[in-house]
C-alpha atoms as a PDB file:
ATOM      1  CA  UNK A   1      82.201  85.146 116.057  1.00  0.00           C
ATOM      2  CA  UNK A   2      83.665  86.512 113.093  1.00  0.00           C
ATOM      3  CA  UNK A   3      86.806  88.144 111.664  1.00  0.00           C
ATOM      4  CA  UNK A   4      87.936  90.832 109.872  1.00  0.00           C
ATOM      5  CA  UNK A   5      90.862  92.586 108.488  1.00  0.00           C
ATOM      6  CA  UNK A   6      92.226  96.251 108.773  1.00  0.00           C
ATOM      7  CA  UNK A   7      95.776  97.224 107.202  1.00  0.00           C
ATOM      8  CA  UNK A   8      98.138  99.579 106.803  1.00  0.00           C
ATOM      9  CA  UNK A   9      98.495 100.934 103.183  1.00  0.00           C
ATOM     10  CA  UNK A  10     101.432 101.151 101.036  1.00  0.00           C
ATOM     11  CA  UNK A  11     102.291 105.325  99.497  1.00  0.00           C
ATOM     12  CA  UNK A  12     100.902 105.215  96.405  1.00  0.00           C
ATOM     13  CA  UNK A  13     101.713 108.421  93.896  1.00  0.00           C
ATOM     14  CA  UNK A  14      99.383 109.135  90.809  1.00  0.00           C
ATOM     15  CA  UNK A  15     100.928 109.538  87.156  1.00  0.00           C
ATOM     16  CA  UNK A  16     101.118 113.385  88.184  1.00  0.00           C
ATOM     17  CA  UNK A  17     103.511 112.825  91.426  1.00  0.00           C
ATOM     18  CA  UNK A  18     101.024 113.716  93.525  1.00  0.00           C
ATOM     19  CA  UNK A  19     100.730 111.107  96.761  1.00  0.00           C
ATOM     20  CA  UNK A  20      97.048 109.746  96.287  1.00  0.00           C
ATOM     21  CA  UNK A  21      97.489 107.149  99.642  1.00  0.00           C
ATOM     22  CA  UNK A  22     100.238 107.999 102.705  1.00  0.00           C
ATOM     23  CA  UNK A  23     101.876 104.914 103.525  1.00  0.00           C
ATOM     24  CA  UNK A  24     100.640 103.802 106.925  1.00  0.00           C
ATOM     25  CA  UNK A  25      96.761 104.940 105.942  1.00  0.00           C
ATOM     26  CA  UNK A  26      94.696 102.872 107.529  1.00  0.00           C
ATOM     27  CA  UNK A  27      92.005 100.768 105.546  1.00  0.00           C
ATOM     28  CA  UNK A  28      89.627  97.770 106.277  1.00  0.00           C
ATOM     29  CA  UNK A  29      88.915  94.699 103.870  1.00  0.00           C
ATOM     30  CA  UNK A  30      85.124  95.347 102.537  1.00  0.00           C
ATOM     31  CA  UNK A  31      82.634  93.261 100.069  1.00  0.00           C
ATOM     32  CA  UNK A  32      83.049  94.661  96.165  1.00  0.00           C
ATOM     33  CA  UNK A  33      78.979  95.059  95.690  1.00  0.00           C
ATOM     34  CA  UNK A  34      78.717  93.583  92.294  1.00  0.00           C
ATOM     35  CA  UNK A  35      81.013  90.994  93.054  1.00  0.00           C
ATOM     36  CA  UNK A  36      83.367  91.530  89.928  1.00  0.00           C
ATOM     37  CA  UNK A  37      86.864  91.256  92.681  1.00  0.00           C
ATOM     38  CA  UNK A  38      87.176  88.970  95.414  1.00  0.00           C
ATOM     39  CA  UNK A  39      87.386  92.516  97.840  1.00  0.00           C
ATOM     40  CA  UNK A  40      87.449  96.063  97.720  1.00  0.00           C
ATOM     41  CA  UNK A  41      89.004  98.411 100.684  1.00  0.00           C
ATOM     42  CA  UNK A  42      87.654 101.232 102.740  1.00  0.00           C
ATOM     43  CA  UNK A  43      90.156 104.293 104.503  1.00  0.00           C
ATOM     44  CA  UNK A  44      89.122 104.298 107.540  1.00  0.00           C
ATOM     45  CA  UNK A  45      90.134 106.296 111.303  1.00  0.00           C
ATOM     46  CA  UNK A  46      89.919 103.548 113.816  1.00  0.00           C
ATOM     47  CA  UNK A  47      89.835 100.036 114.115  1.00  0.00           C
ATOM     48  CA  UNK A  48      86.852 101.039 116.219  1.00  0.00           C
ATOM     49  CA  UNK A  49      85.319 102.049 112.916  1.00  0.00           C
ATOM     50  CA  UNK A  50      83.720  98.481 111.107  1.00  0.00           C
ATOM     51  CA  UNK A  51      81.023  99.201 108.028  1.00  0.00           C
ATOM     52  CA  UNK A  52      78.574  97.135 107.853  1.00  0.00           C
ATOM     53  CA  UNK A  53      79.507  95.796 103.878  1.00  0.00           C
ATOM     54  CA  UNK A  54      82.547  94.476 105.767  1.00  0.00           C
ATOM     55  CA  UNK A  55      84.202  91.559 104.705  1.00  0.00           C
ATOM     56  CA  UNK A  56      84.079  88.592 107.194  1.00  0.00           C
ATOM     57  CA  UNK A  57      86.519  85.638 107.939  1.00  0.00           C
ATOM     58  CA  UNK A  58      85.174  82.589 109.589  1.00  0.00           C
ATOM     59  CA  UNK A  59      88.429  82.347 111.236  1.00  0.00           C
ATOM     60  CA  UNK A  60      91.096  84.219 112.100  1.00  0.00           C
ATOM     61  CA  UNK A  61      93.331  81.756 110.413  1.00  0.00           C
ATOM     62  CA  UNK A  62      91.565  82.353 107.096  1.00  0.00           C
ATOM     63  CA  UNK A  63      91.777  86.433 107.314  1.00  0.00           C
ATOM     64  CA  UNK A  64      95.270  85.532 107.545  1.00  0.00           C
ATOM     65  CA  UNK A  65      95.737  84.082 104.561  1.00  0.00           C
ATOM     66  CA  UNK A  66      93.755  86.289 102.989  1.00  0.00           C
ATOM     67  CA  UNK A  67      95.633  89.173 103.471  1.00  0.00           C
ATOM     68  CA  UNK A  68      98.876  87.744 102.993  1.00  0.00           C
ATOM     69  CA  UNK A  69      98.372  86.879  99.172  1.00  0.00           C
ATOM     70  CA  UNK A  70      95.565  89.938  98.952  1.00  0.00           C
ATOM     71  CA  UNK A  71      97.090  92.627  96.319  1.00  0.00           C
ATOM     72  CA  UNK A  72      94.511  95.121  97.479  1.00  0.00           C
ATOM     73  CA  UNK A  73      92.030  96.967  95.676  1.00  0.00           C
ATOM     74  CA  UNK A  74      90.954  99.787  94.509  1.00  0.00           C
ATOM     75  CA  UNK A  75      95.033  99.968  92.762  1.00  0.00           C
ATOM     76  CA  UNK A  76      95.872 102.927  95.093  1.00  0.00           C
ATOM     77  CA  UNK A  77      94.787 100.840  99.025  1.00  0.00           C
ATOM     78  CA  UNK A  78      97.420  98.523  98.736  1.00  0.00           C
ATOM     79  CA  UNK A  79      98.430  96.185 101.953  1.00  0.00           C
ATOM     80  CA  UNK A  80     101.740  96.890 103.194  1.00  0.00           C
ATOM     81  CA  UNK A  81     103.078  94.104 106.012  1.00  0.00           C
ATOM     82  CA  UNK A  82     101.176  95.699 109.134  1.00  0.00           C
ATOM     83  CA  UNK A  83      97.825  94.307 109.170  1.00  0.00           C
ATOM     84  CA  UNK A  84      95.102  93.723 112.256  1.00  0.00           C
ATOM     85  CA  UNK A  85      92.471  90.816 112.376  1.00  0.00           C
ATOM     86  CA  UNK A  86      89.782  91.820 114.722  1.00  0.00           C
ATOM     87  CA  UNK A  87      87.250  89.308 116.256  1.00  0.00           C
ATOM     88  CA  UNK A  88      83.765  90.994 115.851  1.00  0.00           C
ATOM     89  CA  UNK A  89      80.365  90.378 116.504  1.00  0.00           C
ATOM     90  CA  UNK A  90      76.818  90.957 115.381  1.00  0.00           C
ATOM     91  CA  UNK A  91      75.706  95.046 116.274  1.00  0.00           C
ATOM     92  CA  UNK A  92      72.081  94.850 117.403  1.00  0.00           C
ATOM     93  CA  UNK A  93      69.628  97.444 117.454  1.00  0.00           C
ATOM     94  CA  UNK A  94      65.757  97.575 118.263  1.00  0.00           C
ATOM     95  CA  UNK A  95      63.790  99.157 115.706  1.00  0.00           C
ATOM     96  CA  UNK A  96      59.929 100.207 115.232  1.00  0.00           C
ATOM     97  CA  UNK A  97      58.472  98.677 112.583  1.00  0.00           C
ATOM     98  CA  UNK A  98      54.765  99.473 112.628  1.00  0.00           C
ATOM     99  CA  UNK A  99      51.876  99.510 115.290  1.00  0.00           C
ATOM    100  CA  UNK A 100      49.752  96.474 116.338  1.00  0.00           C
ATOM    101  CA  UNK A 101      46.526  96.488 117.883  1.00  0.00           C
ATOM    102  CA  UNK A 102      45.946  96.185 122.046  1.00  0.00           C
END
């Protein structure tokens, strides 16, 4: 089993006054795909809703911590106090891949 992390965000308002994040949006920690920040963030509806680029936590303990110290990223999905580890598991699916000879 794994972990991850979904928060609550922070209002954040552009250089215009505009609000570009409500506070209480909801967001999940993901993996930054060139690797150039620790994490990145997602906005997301549910907690039912997991991506697969998600970021995992061996333990819960550890998504914790993360979060806690975790500024947030991009600069406009930052963490506010409210924040929900999840225990999650593998999603399976059978796929075709090919014919073989009977």
């Amino acid at each position: 089993m794994k972990y991850v992390v979904f928060f609550e965000c922070k209002e954040k308002i552009s250089q215009s006054g505009a609000i570009v994040t409500a506070e209480g949006t909801l967001a999940v920690v993901i993996n930054e795909p060139d690797g150039w920040v620790e994490a990145t963030s997602r906005r997301v509806n549910t907690t039912e809703q997991i991506p697969g680029d998600v970021k995992l936590f061996e333990t819960e303990e550890a998504a914790v911590a993360f979060i806690k110290r975790w500024k947030g990223h991009p600069w406009y999905f930052v963490p506010s106090k409210n924040f929900e580890v999840v225990a999650v598991a593998p999603k399976m699916v059978t796929v075709q891949q090919g014919w073989e000879r009977k």
